[in-house]
N, C-alpha and C. Protein backbone atom coordinates (compact mmCIF):
# COMPACT_ATOMS: atom_id res chain seq x y z
N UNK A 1 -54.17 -57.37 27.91
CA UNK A 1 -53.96 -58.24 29.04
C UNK A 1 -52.80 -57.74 29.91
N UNK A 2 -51.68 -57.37 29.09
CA UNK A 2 -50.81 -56.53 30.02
C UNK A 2 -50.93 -55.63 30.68
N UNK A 3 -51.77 -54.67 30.27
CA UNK A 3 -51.81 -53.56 30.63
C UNK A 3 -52.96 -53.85 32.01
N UNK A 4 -53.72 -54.81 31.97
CA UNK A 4 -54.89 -55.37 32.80
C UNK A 4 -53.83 -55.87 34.27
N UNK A 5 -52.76 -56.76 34.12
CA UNK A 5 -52.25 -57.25 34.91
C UNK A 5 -51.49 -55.62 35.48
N UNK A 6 -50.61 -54.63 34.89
CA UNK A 6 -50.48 -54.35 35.02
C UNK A 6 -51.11 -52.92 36.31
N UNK A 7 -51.80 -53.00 35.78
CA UNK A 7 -53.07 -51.66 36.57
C UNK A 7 -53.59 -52.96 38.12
N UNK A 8 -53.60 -53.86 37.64
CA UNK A 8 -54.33 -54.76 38.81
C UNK A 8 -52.79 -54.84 39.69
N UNK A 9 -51.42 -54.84 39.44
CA UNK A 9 -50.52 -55.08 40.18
C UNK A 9 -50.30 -53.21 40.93
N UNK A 10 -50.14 -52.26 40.28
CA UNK A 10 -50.21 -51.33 40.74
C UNK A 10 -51.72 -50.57 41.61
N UNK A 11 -52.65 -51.62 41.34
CA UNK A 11 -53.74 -51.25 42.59
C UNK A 11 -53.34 -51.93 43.46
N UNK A 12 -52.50 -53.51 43.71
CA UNK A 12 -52.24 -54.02 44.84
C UNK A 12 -51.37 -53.03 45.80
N UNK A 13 -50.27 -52.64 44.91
CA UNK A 13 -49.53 -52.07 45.80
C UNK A 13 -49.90 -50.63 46.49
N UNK A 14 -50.68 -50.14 45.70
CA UNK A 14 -51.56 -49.06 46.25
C UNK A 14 -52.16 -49.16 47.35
N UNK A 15 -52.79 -50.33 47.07
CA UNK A 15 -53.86 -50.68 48.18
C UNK A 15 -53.24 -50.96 49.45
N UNK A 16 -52.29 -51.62 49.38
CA UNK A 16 -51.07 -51.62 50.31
C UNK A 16 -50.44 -50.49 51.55
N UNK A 17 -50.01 -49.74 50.54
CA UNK A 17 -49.59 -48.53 51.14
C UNK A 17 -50.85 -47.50 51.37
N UNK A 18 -51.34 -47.10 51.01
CA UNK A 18 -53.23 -46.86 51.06
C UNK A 18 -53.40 -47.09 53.15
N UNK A 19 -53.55 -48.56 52.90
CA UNK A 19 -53.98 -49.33 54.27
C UNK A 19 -53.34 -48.96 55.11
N UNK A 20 -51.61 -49.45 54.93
CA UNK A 20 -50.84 -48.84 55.99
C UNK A 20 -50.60 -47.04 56.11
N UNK A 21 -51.26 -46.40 55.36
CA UNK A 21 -51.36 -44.89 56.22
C UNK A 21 -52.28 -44.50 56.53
N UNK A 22 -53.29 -45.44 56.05
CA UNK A 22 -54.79 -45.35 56.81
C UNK A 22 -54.80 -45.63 58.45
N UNK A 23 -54.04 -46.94 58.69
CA UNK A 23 -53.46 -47.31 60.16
C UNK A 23 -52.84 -46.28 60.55
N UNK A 24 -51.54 -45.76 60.13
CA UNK A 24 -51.16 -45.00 60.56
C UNK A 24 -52.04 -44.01 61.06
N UNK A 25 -52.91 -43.21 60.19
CA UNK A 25 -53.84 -42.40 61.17
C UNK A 25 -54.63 -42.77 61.96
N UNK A 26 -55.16 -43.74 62.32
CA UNK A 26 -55.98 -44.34 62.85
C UNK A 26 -55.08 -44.54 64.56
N UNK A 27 -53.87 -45.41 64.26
CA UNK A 27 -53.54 -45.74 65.64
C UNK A 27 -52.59 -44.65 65.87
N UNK A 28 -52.17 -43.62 65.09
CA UNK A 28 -51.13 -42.03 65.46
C UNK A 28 -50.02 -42.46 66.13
N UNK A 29 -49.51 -43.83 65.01
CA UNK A 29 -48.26 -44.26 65.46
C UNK A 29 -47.47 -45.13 63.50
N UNK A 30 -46.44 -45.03 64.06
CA UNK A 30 -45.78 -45.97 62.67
C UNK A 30 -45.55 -47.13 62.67
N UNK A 31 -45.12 -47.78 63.82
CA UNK A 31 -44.50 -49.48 64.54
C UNK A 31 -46.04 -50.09 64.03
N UNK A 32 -47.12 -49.90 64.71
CA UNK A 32 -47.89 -50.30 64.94
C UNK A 32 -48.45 -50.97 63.61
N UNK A 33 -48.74 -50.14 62.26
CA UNK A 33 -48.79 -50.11 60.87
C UNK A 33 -48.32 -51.52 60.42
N UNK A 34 -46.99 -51.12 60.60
CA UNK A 34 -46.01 -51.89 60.17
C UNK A 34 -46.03 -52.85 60.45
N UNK A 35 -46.19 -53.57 62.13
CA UNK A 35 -46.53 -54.60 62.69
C UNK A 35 -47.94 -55.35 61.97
N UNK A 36 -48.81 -54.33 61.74
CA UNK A 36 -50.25 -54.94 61.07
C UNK A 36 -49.53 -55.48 59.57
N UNK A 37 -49.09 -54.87 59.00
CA UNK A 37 -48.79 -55.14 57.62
C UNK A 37 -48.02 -56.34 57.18
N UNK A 38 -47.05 -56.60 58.50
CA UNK A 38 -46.15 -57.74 58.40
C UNK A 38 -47.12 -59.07 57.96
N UNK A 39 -48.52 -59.29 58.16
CA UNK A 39 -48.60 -60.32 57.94
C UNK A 39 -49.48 -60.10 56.47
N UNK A 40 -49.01 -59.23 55.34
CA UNK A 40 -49.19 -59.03 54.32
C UNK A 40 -48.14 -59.81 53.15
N UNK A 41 -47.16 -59.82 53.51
CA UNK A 41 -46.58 -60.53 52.76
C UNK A 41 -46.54 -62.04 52.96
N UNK A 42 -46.84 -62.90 53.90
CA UNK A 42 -47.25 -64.19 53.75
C UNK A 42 -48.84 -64.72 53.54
N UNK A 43 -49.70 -63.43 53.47
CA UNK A 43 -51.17 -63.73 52.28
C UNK A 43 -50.17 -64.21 50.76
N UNK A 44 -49.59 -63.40 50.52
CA UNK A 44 -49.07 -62.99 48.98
C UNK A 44 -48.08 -64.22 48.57
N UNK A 45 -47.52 -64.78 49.77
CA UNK A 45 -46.82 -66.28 49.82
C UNK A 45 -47.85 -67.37 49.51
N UNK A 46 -49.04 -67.56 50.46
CA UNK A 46 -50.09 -68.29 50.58
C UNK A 46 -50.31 -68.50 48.99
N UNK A 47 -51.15 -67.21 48.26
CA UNK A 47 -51.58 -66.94 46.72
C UNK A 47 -50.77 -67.54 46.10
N UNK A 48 -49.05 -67.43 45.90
CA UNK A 48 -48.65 -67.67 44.92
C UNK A 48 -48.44 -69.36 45.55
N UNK A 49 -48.39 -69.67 46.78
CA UNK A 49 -48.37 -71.34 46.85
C UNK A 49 -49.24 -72.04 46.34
N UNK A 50 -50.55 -71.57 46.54
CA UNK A 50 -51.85 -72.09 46.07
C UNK A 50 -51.77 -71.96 44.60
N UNK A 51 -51.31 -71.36 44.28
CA UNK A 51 -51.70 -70.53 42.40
C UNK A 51 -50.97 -72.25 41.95
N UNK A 52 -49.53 -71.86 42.39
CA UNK A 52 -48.71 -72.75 41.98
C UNK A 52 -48.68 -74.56 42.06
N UNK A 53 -49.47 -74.65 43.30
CA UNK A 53 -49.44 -75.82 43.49
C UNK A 53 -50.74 -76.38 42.93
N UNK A 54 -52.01 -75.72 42.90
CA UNK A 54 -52.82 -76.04 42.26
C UNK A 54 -52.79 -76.00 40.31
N UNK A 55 -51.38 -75.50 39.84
CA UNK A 55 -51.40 -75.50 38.61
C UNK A 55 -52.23 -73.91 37.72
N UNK A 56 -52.82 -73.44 38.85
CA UNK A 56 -53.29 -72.30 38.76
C UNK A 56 -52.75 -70.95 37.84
N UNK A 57 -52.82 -70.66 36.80
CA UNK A 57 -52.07 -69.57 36.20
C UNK A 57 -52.47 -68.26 36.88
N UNK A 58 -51.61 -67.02 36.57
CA UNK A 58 -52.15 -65.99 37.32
C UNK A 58 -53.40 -65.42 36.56
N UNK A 59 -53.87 -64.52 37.08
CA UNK A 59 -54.63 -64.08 36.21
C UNK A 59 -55.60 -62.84 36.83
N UNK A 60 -56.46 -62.39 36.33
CA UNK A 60 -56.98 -61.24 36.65
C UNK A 60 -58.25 -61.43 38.26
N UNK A 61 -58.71 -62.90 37.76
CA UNK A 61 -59.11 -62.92 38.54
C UNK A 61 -58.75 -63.46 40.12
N UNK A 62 -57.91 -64.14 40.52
CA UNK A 62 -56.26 -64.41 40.68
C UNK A 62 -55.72 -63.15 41.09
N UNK A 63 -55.60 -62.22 40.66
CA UNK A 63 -55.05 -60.53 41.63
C UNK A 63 -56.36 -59.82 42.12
N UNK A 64 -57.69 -60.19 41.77
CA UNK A 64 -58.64 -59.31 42.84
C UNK A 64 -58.99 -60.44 43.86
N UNK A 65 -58.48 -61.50 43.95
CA UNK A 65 -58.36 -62.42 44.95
C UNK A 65 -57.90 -62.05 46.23
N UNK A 66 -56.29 -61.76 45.28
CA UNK A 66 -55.64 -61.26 46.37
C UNK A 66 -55.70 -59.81 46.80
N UNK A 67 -56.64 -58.92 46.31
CA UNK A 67 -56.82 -57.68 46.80
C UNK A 67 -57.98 -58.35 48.23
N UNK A 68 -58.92 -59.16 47.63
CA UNK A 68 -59.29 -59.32 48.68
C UNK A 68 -59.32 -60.06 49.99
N UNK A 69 -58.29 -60.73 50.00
CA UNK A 69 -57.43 -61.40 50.67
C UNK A 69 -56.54 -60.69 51.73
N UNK A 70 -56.02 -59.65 51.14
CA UNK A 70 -55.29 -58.30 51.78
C UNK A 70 -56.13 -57.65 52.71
N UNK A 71 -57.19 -57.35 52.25
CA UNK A 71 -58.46 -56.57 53.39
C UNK A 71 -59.23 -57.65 54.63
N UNK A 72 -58.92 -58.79 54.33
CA UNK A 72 -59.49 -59.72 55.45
C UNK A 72 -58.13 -60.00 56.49
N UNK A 73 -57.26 -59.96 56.21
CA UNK A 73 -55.30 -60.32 56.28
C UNK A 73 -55.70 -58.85 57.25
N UNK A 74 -56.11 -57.69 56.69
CA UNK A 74 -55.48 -56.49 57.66
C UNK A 74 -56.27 -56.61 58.51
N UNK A 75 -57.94 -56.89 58.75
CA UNK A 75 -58.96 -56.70 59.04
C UNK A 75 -58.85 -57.71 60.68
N UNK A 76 -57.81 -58.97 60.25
CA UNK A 76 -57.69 -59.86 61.35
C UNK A 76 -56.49 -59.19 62.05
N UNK A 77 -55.37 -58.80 61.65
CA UNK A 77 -54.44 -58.48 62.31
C UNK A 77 -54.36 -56.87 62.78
N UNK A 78 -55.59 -56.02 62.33
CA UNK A 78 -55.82 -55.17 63.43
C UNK A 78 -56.50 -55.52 64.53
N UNK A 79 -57.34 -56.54 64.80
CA UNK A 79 -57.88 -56.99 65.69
C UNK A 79 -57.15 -57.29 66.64
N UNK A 80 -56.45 -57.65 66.44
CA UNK A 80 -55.42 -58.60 67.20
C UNK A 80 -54.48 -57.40 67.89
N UNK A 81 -53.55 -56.46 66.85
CA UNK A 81 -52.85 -55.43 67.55
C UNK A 81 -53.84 -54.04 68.60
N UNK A 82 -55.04 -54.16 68.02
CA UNK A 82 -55.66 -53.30 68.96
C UNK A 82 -56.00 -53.79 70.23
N UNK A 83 -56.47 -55.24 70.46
CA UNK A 83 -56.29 -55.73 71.56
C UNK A 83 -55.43 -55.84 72.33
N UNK A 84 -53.93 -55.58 71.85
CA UNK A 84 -52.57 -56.03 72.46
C UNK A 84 -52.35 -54.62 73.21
N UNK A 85 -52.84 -53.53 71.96
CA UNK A 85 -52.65 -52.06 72.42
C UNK A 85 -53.57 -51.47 73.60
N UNK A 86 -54.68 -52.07 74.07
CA UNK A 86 -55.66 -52.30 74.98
C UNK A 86 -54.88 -52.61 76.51
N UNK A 87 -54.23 -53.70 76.05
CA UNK A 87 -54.03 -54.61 77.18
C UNK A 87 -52.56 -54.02 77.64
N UNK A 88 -51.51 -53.13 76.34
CA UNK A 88 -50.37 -52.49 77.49
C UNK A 88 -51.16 -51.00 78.03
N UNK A 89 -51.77 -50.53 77.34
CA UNK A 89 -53.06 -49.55 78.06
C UNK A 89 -53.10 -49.53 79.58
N UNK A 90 -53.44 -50.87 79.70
CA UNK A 90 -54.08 -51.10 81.22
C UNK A 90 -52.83 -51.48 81.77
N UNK A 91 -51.52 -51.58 81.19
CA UNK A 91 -50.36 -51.53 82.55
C UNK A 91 -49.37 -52.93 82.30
N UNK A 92 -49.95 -54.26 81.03
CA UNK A 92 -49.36 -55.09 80.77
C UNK A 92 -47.79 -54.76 79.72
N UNK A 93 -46.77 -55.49 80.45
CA UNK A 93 -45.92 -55.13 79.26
C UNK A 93 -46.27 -55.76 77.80
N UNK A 94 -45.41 -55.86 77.04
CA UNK A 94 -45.59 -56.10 75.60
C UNK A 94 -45.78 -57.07 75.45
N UNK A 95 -44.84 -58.05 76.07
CA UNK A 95 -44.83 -59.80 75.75
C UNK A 95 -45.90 -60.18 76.04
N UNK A 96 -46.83 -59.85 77.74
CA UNK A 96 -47.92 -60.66 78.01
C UNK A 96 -49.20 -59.59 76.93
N UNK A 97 -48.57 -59.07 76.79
CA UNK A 97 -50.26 -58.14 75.88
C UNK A 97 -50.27 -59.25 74.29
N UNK A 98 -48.90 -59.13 73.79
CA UNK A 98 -48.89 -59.83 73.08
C UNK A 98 -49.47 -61.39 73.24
N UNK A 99 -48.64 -61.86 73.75
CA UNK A 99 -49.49 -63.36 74.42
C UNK A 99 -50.89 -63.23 74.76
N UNK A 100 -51.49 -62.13 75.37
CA UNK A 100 -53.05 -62.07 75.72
C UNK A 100 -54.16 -62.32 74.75
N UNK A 101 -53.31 -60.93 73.75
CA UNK A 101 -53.92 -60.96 71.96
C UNK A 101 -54.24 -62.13 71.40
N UNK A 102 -52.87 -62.62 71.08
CA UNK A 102 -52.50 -64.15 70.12
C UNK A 102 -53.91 -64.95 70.40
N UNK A 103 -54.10 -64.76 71.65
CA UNK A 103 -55.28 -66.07 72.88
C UNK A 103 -56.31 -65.68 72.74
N UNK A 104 -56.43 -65.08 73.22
CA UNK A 104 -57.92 -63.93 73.34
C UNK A 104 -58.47 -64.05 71.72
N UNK A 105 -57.74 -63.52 71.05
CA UNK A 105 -58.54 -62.99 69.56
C UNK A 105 -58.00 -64.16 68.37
N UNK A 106 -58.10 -65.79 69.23
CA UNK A 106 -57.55 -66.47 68.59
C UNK A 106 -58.67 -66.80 67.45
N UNK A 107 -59.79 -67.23 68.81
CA UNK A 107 -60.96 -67.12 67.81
C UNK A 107 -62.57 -66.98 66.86
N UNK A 108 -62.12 -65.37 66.80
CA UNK A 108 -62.73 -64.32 66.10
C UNK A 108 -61.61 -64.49 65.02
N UNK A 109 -60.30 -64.70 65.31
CA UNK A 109 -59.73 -64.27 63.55
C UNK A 109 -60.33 -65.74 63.17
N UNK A 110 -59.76 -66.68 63.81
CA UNK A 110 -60.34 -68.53 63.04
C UNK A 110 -61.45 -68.01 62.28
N UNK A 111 -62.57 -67.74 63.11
CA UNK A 111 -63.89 -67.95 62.70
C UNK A 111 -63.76 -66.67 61.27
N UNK A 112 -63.15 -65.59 61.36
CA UNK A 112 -63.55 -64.86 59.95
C UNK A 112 -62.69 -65.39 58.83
N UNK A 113 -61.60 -65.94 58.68
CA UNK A 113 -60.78 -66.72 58.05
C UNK A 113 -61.95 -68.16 57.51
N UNK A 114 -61.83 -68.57 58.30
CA UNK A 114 -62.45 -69.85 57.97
C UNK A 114 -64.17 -69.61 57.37
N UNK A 115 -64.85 -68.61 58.05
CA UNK A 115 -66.15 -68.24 57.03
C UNK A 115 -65.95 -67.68 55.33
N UNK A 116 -64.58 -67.02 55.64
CA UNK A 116 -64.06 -66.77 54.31
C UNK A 116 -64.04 -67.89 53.42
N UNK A 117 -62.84 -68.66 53.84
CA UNK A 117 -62.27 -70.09 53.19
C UNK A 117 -63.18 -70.44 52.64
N UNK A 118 -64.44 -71.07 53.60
CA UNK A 118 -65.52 -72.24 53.23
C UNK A 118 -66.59 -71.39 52.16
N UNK A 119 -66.71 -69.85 52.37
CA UNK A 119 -67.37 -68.97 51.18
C UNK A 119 -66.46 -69.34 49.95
N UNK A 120 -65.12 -69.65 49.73
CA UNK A 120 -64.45 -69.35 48.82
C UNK A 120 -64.35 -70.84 48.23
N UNK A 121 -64.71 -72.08 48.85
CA UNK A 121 -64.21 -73.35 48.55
C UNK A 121 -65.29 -73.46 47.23
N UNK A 122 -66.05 -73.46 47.29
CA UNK A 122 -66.88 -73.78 46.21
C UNK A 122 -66.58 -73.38 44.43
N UNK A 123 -65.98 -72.33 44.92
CA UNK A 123 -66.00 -71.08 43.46
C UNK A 123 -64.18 -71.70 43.46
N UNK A 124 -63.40 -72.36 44.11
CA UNK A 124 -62.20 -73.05 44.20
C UNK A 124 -62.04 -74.36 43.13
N UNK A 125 -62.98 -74.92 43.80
CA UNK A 125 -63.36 -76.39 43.23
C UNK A 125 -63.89 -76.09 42.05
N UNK A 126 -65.18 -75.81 41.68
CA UNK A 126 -65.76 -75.59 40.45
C UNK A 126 -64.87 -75.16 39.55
N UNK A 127 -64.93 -75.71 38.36
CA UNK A 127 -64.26 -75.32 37.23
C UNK A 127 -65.03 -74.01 36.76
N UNK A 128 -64.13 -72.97 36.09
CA UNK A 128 -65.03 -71.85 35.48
C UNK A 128 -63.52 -70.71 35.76
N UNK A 129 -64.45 -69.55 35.50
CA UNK A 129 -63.33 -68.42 35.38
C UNK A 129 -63.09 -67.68 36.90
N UNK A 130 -63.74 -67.76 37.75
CA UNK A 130 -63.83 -67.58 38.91
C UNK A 130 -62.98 -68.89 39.96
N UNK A 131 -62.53 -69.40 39.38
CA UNK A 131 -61.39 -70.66 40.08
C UNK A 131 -60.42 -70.27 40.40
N UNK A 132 -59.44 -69.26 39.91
CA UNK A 132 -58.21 -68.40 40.36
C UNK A 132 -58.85 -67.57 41.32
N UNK A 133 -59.54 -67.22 41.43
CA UNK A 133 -60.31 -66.04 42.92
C UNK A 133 -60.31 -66.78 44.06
N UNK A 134 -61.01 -67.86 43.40
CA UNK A 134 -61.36 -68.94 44.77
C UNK A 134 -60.28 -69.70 45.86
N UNK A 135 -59.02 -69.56 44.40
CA UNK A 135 -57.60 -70.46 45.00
C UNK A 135 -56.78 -69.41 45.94
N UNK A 136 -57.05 -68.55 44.98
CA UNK A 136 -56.18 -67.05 45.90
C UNK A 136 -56.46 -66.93 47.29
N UNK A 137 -57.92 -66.47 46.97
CA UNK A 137 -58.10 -66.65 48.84
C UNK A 137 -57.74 -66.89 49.79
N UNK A 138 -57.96 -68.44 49.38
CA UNK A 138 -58.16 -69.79 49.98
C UNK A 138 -56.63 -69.47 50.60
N UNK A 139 -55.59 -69.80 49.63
CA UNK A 139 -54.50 -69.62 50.21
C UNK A 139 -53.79 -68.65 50.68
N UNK A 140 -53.98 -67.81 50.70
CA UNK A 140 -53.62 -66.32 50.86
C UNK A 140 -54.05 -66.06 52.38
N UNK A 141 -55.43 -66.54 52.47
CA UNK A 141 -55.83 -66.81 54.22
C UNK A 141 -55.05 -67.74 54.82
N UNK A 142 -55.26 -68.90 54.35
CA UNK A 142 -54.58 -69.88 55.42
C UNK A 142 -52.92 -69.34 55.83
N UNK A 143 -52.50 -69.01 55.00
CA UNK A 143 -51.10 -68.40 55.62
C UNK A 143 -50.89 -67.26 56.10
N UNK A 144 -51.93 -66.11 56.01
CA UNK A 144 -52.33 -65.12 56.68
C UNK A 144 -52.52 -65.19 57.94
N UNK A 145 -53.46 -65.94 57.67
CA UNK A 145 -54.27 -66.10 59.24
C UNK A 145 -53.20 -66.71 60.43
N UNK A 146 -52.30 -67.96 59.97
CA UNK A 146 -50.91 -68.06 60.64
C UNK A 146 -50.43 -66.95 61.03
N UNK A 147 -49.82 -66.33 60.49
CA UNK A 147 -49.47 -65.22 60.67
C UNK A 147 -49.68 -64.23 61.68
N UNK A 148 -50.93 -63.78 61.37
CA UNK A 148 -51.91 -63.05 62.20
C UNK A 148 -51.74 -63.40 63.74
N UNK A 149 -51.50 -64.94 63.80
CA UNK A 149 -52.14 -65.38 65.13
C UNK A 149 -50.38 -65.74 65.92
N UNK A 150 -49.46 -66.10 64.76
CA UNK A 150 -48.72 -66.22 65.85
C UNK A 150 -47.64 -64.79 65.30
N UNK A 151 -47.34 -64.41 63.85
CA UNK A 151 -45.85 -63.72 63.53
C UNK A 151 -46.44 -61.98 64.09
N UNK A 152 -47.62 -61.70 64.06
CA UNK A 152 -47.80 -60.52 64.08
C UNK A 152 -47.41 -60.49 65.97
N UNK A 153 -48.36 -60.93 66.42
CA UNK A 153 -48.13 -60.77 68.10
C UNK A 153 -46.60 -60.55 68.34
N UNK A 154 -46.05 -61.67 67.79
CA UNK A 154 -44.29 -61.79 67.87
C UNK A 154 -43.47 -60.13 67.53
N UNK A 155 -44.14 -59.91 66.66
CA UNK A 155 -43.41 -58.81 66.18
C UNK A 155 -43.97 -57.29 67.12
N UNK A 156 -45.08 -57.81 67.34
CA UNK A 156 -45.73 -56.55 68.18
C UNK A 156 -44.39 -56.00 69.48
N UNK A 157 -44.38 -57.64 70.15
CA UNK A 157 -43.96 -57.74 71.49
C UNK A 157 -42.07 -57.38 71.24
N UNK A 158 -41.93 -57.75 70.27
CA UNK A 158 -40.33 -57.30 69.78
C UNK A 158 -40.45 -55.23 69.54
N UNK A 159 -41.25 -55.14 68.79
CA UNK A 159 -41.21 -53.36 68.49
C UNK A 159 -41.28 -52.86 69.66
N UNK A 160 -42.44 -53.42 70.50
CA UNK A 160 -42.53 -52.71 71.97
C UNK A 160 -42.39 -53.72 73.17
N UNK A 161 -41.29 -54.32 72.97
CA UNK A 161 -40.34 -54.83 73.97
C UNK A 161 -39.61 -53.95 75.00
N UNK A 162 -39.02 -54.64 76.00
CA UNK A 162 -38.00 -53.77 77.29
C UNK A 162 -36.53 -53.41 75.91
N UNK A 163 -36.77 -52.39 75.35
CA UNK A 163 -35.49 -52.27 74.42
C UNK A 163 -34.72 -51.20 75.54
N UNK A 164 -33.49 -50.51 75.61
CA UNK A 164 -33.62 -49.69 75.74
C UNK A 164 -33.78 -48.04 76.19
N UNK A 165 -34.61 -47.97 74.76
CA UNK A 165 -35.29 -47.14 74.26
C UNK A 165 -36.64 -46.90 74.90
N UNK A 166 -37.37 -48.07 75.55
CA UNK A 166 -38.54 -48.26 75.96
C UNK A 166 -38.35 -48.30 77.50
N UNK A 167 -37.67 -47.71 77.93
CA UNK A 167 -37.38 -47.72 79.56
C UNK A 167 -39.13 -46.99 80.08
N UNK A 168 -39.38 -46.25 79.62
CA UNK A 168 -40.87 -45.56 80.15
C UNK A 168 -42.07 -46.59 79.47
N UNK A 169 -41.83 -47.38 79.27
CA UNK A 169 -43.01 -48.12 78.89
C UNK A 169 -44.15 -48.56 79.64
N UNK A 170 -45.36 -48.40 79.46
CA UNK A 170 -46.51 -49.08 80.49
C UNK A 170 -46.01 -50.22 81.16
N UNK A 171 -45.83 -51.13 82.32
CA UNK A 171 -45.81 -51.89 82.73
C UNK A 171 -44.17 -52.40 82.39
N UNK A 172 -42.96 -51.73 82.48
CA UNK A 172 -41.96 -51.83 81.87
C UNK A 172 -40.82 -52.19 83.73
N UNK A 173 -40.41 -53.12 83.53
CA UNK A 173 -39.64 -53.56 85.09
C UNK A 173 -38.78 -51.99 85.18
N UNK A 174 -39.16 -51.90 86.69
CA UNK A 174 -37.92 -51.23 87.20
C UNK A 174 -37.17 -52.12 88.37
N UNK A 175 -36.35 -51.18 88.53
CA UNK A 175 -35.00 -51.68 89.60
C UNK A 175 -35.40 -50.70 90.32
N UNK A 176 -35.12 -50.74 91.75
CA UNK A 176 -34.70 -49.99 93.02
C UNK A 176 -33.59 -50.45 93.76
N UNK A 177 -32.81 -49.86 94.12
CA UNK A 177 -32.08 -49.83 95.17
C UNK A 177 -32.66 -49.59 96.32
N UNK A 178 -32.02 -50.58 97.27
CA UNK A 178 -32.00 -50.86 98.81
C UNK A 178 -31.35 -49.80 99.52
């Protein structure tokens, strides 16, 4: 059993770092990753609220929960940063791309979150060995998906904010003199 929890905690974190250099190649940037990933650790808040509050022990099935919890968590909050990355593309600074995202892709993440959830409520409720999978989810989304919709945008629009550093930015104010 140890050794079970064990191998299942070192695939999480794999899977983890895995994802974020998969992003990394994908968007041929590091902020960006990072920004997606941020809303990885409040899935993992969600899980252990749910685990806990439902009385829930951990368990094996309980960590491939949250593996899969993690892939719906990245799956919404790339959505969201590729749209934001779209929208400074076309000349918006960060804040309104960010704000565009949050709105725009409010809901497509709802709707895959919540098709999740209501797939997962059943196998939640029911008693059986598949009840820690069901709780994980469950909670692991709902605080994800928060996340997703408002902490990730936030953080987008902070990395690629007027820092600066970001004086050449798409759509970034200048000054002229008279």
């Amino acid at each position: 059993m140890t050794s079970a929890y064990q191998q299942l905690f070192v695939g999480l974190a794999a899977a983890i770092v895995l994802i974020y250099l998969l992003i990394v190649i994908n968007f041929q940037s590091w902020a960006d990753p990072f920004v997606i990933v941020m809303a990885l650790p409040t899935a993992l808040a969600g899980i252990v609220w749910m685990l806990f509050g439902t009385g829930t022990t951990l368990s094996v099935p309980a960590l491939t929960g949250a593996i899969m919890c993690m892939g719906v968590a990245t799956a919404n909050s790339i959505l969201v940063i590729s749209f934001a990355r779209e929208r400074m593309a076309a000349g918006a600074n960060a804040t309104v791309a960010a704000f565009e995202a949050g709105g725009s892709r409010f809901r497509p993440v709802l709707m895959t979150a919540l098709a999740m959830v209501i797939g997962m409520l059943p196998m939640a409720i029911e008693p059986g060995q598949n009840q820690p999978l069901g709780r994980a989810v469950i909670g692991g989304l709902i605080f994800a998906t928060c996340a997703t919709l408002f902490l990730v945008p936030t953080i987008f629009s902070l990395v690629h904010g007027h820092w600066p550093g970001n004086a050449n930015q798409p759509g970034a104010a200048t000054t002229t003199s008279h």
